[in-house]
PDB file of N, CA and C in Angstrom:
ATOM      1  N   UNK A   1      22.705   2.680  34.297  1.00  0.00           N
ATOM      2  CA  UNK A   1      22.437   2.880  32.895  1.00  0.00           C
ATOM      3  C   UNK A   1      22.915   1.660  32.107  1.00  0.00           C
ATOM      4  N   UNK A   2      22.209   1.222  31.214  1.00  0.00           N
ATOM      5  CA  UNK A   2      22.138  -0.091  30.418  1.00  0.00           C
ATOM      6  C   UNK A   2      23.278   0.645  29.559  1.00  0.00           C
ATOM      7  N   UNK A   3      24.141  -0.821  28.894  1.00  0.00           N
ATOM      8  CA  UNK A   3      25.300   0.027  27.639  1.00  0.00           C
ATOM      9  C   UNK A   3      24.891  -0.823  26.516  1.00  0.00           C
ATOM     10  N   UNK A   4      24.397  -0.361  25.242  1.00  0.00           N
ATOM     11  CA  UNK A   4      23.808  -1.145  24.400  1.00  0.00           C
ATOM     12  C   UNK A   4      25.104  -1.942  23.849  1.00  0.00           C
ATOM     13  N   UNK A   5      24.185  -3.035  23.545  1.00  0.00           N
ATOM     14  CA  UNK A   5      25.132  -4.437  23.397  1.00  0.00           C
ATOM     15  C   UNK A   5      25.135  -4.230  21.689  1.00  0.00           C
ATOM     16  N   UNK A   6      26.605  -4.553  21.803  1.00  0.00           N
ATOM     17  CA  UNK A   6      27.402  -4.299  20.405  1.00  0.00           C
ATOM     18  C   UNK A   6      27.238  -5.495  19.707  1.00  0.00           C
ATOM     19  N   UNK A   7      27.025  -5.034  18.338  1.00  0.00           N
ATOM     20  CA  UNK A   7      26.862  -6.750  17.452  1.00  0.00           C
ATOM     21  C   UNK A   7      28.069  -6.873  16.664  1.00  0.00           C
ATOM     22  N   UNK A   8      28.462  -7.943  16.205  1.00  0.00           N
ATOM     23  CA  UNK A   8      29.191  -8.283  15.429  1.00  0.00           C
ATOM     24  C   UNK A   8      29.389  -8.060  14.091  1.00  0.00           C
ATOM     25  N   UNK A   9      30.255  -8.141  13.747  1.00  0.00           N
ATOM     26  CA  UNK A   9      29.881  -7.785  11.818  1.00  0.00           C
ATOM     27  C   UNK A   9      28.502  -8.862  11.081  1.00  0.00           C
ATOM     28  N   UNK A  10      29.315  -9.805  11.570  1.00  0.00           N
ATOM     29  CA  UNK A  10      28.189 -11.146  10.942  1.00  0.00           C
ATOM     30  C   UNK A  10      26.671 -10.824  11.457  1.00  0.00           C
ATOM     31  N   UNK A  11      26.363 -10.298  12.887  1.00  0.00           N
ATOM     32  CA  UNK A  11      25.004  -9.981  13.100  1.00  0.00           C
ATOM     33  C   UNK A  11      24.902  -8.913  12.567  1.00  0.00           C
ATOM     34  N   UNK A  12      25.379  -7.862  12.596  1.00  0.00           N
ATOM     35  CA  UNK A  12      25.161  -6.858  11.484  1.00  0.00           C
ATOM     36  C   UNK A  12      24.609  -6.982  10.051  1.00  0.00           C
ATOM     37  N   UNK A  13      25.197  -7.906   9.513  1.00  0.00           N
ATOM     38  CA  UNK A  13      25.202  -8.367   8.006  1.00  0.00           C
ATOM     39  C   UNK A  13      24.008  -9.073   7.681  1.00  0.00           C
ATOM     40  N   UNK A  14      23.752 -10.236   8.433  1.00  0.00           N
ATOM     41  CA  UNK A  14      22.047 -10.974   8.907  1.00  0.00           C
ATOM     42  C   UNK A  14      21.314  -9.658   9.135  1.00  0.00           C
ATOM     43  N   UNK A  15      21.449  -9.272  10.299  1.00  0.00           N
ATOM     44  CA  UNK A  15      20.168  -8.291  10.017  1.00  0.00           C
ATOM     45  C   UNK A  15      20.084  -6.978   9.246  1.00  0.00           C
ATOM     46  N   UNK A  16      21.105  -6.793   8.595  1.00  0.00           N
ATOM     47  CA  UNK A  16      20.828  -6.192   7.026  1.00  0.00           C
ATOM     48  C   UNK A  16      20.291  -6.372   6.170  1.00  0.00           C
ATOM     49  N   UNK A  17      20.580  -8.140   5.967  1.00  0.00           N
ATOM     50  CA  UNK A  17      19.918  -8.885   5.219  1.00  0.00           C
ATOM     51  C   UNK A  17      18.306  -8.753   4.941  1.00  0.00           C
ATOM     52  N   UNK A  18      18.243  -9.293   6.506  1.00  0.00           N
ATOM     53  CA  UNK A  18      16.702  -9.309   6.969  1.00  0.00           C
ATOM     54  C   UNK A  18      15.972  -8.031   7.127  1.00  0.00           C
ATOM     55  N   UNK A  19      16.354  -6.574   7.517  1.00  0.00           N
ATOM     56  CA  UNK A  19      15.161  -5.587   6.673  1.00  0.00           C
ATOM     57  C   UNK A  19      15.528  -4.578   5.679  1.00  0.00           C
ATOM     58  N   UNK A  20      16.757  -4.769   5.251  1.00  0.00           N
ATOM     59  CA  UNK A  20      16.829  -4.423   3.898  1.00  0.00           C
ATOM     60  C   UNK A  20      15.813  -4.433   2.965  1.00  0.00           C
ATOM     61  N   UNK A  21      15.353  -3.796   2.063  1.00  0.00           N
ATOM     62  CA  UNK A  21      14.149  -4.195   1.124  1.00  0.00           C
ATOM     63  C   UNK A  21      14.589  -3.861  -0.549  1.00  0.00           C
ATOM     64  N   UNK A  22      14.252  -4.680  -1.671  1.00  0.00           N
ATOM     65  CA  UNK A  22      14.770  -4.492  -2.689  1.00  0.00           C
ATOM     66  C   UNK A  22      13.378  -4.114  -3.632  1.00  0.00           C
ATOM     67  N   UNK A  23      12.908  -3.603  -4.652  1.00  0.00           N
ATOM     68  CA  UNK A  23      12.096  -3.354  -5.369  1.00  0.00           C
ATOM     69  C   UNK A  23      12.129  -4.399  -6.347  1.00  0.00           C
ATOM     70  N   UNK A  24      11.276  -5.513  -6.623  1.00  0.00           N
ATOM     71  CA  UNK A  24      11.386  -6.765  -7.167  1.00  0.00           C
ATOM     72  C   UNK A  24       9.557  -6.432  -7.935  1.00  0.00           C
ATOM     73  N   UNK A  25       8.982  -5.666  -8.000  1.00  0.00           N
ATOM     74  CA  UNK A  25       7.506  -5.391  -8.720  1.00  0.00           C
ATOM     75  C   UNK A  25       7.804  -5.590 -10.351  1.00  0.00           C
ATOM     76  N   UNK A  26       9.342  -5.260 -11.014  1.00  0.00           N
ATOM     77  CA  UNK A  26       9.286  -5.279 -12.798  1.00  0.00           C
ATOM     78  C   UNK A  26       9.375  -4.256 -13.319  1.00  0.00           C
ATOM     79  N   UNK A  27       9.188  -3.189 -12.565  1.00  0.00           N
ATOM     80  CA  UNK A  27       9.740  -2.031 -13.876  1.00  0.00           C
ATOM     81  C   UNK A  27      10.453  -1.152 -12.897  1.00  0.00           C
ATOM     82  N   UNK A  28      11.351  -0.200 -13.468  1.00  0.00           N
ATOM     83  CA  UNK A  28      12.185   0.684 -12.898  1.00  0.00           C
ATOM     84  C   UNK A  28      11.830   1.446 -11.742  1.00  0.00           C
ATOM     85  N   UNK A  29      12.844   0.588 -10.842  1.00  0.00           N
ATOM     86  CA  UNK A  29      13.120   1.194  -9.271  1.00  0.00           C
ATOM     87  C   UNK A  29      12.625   2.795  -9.305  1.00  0.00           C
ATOM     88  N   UNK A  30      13.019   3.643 -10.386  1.00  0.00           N
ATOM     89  CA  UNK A  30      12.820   4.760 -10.278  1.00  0.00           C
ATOM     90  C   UNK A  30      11.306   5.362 -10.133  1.00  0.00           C
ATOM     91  N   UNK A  31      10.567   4.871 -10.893  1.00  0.00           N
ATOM     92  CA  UNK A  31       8.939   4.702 -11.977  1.00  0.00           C
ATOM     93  C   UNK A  31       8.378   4.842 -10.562  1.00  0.00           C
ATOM     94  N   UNK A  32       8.745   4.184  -9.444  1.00  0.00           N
ATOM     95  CA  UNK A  32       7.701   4.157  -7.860  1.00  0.00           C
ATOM     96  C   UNK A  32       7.564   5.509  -7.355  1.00  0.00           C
ATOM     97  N   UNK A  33       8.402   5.794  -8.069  1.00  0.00           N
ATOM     98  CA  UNK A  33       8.655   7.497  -7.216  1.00  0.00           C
ATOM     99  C   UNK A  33       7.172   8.231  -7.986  1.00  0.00           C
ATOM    100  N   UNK A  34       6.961   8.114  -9.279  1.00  0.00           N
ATOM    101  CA  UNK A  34       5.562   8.712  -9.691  1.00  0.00           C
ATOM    102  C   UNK A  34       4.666   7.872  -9.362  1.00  0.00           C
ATOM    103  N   UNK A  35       4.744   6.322  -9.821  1.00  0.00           N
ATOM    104  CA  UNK A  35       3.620   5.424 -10.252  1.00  0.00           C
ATOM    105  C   UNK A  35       2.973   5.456  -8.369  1.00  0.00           C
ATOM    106  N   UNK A  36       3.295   6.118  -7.567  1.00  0.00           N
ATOM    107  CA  UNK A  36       2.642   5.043  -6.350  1.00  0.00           C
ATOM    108  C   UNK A  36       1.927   6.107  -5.892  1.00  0.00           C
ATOM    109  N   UNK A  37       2.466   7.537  -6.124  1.00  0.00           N
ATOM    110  CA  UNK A  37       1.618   8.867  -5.386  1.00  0.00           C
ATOM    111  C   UNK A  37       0.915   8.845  -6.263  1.00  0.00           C
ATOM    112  N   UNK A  38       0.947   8.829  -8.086  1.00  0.00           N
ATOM    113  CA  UNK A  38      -0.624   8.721  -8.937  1.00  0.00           C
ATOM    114  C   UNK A  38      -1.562   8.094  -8.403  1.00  0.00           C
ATOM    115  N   UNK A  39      -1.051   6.699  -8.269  1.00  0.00           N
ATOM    116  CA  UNK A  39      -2.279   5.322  -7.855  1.00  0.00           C
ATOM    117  C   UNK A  39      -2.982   5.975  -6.579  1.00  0.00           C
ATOM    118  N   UNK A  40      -2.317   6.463  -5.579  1.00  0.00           N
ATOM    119  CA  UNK A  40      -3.234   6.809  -4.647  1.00  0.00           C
ATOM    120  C   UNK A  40      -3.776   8.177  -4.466  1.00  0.00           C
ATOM    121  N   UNK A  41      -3.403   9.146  -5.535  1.00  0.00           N
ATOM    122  CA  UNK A  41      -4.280  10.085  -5.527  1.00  0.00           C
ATOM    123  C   UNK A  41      -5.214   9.685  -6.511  1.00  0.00           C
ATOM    124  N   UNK A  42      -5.398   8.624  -8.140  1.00  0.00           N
ATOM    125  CA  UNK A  42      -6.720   7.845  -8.875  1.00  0.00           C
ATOM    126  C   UNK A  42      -7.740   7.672  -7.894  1.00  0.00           C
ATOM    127  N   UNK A  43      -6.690   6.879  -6.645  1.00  0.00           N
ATOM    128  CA  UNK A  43      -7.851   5.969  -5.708  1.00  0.00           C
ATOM    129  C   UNK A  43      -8.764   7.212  -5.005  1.00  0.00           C
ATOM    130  N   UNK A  44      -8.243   8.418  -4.653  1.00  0.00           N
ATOM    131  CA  UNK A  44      -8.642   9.298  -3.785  1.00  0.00           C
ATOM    132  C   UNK A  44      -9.952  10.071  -4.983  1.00  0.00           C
ATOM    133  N   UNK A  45      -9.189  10.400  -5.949  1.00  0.00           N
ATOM    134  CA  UNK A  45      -9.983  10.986  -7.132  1.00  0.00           C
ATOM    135  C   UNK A  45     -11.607   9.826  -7.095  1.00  0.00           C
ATOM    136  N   UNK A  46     -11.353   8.831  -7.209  1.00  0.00           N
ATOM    137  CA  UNK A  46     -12.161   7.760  -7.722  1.00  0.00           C
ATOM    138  C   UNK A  46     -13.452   7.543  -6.136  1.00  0.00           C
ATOM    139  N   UNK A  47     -13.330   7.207  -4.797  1.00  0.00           N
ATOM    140  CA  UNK A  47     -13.546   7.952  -3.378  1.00  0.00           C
ATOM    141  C   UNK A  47     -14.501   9.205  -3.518  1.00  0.00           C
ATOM    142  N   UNK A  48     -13.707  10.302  -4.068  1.00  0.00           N
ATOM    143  CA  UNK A  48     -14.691  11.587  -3.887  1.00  0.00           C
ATOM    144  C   UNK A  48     -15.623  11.530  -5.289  1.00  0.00           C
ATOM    145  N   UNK A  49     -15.070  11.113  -6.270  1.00  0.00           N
ATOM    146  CA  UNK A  49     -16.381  10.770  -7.559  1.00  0.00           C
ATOM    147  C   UNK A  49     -17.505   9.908  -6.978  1.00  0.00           C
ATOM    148  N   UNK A  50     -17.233   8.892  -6.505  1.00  0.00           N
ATOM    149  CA  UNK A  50     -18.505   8.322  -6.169  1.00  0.00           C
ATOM    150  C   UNK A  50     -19.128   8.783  -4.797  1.00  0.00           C
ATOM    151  N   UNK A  51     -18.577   9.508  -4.035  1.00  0.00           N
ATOM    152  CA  UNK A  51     -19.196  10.381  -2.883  1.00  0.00           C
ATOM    153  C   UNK A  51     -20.061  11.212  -3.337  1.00  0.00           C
ATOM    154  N   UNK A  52     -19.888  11.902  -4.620  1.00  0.00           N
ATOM    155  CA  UNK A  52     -20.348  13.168  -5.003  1.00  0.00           C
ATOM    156  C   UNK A  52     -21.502  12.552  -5.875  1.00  0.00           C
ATOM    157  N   UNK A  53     -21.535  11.322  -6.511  1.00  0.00           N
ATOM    158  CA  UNK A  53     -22.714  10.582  -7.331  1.00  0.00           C
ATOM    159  C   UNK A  53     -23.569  10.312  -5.722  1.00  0.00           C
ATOM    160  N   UNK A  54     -23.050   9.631  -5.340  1.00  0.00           N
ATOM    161  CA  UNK A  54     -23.972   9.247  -4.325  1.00  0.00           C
ATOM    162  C   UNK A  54     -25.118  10.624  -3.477  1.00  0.00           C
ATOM    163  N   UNK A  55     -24.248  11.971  -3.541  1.00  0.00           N
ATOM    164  CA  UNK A  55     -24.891  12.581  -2.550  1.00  0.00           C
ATOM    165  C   UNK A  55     -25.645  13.474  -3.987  1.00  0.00           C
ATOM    166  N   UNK A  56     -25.608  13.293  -4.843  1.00  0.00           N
ATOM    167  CA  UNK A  56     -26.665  14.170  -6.183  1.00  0.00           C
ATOM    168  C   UNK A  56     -28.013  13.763  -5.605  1.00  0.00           C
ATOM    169  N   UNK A  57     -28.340  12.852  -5.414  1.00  0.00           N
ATOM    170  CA  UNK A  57     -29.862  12.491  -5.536  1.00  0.00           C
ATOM    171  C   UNK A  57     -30.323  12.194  -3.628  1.00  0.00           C
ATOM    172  N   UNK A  58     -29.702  12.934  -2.786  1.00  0.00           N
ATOM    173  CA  UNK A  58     -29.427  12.903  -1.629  1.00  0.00           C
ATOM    174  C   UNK A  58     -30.791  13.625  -1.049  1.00  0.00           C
ATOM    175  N   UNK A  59     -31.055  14.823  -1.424  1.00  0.00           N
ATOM    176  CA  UNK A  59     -32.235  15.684  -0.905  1.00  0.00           C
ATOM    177  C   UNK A  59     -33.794  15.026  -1.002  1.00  0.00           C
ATOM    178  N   UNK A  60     -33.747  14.076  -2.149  1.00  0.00           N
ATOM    179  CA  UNK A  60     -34.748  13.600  -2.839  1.00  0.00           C
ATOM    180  C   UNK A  60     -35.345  11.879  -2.319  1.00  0.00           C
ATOM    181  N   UNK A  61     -34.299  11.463  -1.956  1.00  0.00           N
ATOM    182  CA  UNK A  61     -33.814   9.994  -1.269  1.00  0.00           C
ATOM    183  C   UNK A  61     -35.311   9.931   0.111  1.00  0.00           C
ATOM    184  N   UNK A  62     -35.502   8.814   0.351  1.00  0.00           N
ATOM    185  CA  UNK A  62     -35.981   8.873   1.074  1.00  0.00           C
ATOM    186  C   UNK A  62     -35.085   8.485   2.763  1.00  0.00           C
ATOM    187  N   UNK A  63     -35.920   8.520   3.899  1.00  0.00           N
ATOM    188  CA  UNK A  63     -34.910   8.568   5.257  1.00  0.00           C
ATOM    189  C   UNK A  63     -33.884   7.355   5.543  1.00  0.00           C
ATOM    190  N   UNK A  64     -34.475   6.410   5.034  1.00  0.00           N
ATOM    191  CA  UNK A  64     -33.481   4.988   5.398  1.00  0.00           C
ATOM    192  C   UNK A  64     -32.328   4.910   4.274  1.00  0.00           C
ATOM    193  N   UNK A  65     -32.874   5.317   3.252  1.00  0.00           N
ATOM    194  CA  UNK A  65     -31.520   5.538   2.224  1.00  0.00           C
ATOM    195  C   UNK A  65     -30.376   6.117   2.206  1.00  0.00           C
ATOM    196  N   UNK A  66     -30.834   7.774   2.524  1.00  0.00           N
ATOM    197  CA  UNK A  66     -30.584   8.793   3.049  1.00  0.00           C
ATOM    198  C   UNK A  66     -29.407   8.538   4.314  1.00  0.00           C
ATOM    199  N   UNK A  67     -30.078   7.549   5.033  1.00  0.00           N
ATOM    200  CA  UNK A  67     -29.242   6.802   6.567  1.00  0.00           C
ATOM    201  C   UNK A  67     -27.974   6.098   5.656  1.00  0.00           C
ATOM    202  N   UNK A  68     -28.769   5.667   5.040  1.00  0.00           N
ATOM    203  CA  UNK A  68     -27.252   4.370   4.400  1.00  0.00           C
ATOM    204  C   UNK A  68     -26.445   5.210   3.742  1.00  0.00           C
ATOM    205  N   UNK A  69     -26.630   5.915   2.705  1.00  0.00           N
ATOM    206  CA  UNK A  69     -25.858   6.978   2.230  1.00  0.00           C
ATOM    207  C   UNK A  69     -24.862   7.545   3.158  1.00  0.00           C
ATOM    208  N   UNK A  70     -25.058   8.127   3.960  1.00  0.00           N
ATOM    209  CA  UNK A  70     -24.164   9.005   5.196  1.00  0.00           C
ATOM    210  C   UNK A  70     -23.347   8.336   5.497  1.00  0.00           C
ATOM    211  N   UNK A  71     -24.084   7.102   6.167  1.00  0.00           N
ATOM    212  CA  UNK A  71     -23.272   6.820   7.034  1.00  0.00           C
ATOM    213  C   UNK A  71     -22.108   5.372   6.322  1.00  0.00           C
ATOM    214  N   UNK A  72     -22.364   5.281   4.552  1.00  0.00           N
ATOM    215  CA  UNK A  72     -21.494   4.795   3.875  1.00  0.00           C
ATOM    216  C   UNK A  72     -20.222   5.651   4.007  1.00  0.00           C
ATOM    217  N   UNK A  73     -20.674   6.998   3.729  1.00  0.00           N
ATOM    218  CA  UNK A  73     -19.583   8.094   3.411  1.00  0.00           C
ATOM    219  C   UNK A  73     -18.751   8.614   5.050  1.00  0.00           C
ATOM    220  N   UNK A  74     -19.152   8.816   5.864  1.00  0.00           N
ATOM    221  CA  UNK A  74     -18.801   8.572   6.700  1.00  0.00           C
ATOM    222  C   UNK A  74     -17.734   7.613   7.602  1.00  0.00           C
ATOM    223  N   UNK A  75     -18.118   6.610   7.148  1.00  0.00           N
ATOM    224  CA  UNK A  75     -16.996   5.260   7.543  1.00  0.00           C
ATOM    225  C   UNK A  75     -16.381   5.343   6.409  1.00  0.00           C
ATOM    226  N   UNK A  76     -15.931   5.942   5.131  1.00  0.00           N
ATOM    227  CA  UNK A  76     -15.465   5.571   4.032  1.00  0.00           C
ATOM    228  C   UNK A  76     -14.919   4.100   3.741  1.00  0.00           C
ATOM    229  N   UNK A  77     -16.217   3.549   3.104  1.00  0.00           N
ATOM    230  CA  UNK A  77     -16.755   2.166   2.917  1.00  0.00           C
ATOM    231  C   UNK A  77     -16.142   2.216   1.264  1.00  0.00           C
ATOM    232  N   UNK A  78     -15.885   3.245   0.612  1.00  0.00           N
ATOM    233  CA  UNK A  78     -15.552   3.233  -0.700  1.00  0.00           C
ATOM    234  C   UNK A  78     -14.041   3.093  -0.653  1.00  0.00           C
ATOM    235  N   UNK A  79     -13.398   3.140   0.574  1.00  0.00           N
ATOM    236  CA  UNK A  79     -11.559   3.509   0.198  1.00  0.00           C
ATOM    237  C   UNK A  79     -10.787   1.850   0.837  1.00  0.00           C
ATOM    238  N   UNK A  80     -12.492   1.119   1.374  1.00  0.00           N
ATOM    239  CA  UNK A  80     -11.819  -0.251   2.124  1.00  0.00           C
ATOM    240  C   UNK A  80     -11.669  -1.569   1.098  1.00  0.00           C
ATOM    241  N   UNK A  81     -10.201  -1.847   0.584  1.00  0.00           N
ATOM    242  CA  UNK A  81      -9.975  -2.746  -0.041  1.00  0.00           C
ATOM    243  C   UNK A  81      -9.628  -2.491  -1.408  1.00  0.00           C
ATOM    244  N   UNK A  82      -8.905  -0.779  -1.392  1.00  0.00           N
ATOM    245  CA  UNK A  82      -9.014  -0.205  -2.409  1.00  0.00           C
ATOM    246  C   UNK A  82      -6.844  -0.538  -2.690  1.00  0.00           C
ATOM    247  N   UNK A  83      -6.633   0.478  -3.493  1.00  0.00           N
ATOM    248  CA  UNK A  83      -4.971  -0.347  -4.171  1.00  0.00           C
ATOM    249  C   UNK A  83      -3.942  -0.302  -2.647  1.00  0.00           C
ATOM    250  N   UNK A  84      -3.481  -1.353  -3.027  1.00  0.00           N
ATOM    251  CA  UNK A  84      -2.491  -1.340  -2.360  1.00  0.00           C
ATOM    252  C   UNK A  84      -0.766  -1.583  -2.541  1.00  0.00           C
ATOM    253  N   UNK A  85       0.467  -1.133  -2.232  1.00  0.00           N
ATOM    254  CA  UNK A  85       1.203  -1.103  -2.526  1.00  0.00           C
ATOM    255  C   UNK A  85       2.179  -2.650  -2.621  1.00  0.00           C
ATOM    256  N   UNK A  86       2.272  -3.345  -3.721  1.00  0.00           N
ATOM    257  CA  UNK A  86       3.215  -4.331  -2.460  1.00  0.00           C
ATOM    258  C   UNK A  86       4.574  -4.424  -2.602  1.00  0.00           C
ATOM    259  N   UNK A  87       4.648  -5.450  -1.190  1.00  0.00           N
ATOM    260  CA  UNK A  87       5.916  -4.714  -0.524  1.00  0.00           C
ATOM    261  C   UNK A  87       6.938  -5.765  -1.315  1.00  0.00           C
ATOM    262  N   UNK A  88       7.844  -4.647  -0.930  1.00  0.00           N
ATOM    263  CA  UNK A  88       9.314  -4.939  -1.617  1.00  0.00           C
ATOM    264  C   UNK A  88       9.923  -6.836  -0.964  1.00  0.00           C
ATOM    265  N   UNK A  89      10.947  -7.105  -1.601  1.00  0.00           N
ATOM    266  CA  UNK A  89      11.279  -8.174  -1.261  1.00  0.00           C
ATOM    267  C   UNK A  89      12.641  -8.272  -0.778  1.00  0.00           C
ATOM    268  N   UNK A  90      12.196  -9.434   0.884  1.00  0.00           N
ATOM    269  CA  UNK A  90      13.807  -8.788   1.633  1.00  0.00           C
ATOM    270  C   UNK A  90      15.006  -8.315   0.716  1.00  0.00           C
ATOM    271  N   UNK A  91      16.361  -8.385   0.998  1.00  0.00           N
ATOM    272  CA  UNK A  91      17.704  -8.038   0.406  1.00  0.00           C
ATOM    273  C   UNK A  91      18.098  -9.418   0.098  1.00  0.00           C
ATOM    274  N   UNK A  92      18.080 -10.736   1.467  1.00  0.00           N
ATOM    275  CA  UNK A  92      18.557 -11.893   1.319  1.00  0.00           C
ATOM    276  C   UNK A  92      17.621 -12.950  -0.122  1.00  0.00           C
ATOM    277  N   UNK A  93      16.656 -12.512   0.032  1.00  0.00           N
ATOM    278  CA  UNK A  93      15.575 -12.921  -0.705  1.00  0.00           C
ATOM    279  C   UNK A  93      15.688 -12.624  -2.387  1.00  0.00           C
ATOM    280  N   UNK A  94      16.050 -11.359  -2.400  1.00  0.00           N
ATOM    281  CA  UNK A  94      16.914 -10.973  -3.719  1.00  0.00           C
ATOM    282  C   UNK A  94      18.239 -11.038  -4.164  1.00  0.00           C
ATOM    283  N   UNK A  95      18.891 -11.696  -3.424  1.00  0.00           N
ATOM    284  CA  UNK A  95      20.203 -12.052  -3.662  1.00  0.00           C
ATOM    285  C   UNK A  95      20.243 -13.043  -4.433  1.00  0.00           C
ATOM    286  N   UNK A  96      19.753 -14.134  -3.610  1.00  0.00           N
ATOM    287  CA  UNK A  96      19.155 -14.855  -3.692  1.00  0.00           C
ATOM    288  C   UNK A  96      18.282 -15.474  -4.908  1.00  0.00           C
ATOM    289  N   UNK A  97      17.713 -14.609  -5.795  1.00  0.00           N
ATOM    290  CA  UNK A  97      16.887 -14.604  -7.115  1.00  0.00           C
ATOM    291  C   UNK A  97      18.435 -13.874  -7.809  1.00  0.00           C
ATOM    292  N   UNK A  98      19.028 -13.286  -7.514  1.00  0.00           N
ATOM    293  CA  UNK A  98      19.712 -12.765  -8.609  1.00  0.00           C
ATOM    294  C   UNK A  98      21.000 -13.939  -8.635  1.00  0.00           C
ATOM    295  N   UNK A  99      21.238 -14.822  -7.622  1.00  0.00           N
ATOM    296  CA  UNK A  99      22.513 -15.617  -7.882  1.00  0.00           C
ATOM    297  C   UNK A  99      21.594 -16.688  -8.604  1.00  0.00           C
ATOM    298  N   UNK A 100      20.210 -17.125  -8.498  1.00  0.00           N
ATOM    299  CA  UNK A 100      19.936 -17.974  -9.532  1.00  0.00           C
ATOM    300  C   UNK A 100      19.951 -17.919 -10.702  1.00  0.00           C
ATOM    301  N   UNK A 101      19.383 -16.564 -10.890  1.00  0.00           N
ATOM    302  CA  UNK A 101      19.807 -16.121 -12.692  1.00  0.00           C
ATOM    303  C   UNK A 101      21.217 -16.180 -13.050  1.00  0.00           C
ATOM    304  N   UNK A 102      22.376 -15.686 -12.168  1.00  0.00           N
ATOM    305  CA  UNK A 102      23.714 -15.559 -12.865  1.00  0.00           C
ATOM    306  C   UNK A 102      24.006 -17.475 -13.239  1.00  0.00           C
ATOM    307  N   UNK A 103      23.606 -18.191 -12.344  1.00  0.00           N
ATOM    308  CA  UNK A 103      23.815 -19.779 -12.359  1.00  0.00           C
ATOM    309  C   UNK A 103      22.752 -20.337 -13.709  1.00  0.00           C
ATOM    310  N   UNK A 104      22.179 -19.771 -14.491  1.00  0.00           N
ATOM    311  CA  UNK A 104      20.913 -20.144 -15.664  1.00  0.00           C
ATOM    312  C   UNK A 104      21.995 -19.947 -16.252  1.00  0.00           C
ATOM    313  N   UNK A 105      22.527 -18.483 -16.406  1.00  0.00           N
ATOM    314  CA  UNK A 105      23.317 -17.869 -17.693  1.00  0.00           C
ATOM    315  C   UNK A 105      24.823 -18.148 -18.078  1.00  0.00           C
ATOM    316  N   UNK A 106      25.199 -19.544 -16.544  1.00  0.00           N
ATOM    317  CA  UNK A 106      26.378 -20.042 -16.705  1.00  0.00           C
ATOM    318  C   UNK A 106      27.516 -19.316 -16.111  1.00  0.00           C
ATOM    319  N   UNK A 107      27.343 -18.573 -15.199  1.00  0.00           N
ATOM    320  CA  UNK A 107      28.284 -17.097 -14.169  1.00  0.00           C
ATOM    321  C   UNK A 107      28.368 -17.733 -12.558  1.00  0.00           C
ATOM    322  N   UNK A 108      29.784 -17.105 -12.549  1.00  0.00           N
ATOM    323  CA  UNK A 108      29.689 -17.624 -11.097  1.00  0.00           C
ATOM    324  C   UNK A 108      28.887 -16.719 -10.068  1.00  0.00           C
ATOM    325  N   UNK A 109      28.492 -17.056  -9.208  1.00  0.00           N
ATOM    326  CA  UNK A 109      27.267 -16.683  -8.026  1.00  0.00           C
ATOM    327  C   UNK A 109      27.391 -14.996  -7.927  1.00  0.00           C
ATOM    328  N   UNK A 110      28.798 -14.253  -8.232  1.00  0.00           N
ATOM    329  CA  UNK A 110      29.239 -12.843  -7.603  1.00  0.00           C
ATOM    330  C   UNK A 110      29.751 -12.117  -8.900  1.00  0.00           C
ATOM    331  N   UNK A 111      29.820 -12.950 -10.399  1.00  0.00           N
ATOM    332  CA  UNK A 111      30.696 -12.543 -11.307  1.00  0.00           C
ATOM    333  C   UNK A 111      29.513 -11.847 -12.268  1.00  0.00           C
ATOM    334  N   UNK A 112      30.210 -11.063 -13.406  1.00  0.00           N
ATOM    335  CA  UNK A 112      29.149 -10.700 -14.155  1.00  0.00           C
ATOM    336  C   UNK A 112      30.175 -10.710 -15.528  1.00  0.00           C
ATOM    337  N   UNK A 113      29.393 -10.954 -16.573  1.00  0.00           N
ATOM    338  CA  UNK A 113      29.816 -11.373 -17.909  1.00  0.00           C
ATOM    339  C   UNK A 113      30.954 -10.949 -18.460  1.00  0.00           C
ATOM    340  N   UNK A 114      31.089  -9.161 -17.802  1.00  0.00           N
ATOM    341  CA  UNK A 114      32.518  -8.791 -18.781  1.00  0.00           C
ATOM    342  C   UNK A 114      33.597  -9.674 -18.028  1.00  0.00           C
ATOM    343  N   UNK A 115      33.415 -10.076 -16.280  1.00  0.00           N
ATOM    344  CA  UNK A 115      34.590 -10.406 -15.111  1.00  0.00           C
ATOM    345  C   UNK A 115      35.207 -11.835 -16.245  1.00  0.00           C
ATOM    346  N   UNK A 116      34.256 -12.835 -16.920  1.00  0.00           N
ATOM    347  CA  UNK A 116      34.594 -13.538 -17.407  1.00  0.00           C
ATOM    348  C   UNK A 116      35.263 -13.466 -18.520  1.00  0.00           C
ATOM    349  N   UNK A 117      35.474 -12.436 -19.075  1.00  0.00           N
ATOM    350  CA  UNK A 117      35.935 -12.324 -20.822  1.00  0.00           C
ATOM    351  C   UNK A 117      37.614 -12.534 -20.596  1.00  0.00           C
ATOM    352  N   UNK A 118      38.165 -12.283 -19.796  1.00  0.00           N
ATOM    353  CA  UNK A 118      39.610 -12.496 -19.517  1.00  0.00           C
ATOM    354  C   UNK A 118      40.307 -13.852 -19.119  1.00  0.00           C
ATOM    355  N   UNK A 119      39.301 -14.549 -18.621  1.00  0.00           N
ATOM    356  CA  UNK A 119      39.399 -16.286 -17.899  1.00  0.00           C
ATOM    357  C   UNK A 119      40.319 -16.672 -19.177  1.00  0.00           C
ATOM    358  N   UNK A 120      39.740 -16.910 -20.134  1.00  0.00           N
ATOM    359  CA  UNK A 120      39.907 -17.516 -21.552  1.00  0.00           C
ATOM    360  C   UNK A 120      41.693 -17.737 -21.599  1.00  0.00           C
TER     361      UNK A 120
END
């Protein structure tokens, strides 16, 4: 029996780094929790609306149309290239953006504005 090989703190910490994921999209971390199941039930809503336009005039269609019709709906040709989520940005990657901003606003890399009011 294999004994899984133990990592170090420091490899621990790297690969925390590395799939950690931070929400870097602009509006509140929280907001994903509604905004992402709406978007893809719109997209689903939006899918069966034009399924249901398409198959109105279905009986009346002639056979090769009729063919394309189906077999659009079928492969669902309407849901390919439709919203997609994007993805969050590593942990190291956002650290990373956030120690550049504290260095714009004149802060050291780990400090935040009140840590400084006492330096003085």
């Amino acid at each position: 029996m294999k004994e899984p090989s133990s990592k170090t703190p420091q490899e621990k910490k790297a690969l925390s780094y590395a799939k950690d994921r931070r929400n870097v999209f602009g509006e509140n971390d929280k907001a994903s929790r509604k905004a992402i199941p709406a978007r893809k039930a719109g997209e689903s809503r939006k899918v069966r609306r034009k399924a249901r336009q398409s198959l109105e005039g279905f009986e009346f269609a002639d056979e090769a149309t009729a063919d394309v019709v189906e077999s659009s709906l079928r492969h669902d040709l309407e849901r390919v290239g439709g919203w997609k989520k994007s993805p969050d940005a590593a942990l190291s990657e956002y650290i990373g953006v956030q120690a550049r901003r504290r260095s714009w606003k004149g802060l050291a890399p780990n400090r935040k504005p009140s840590d400084n009011a006492g330096d003085s």
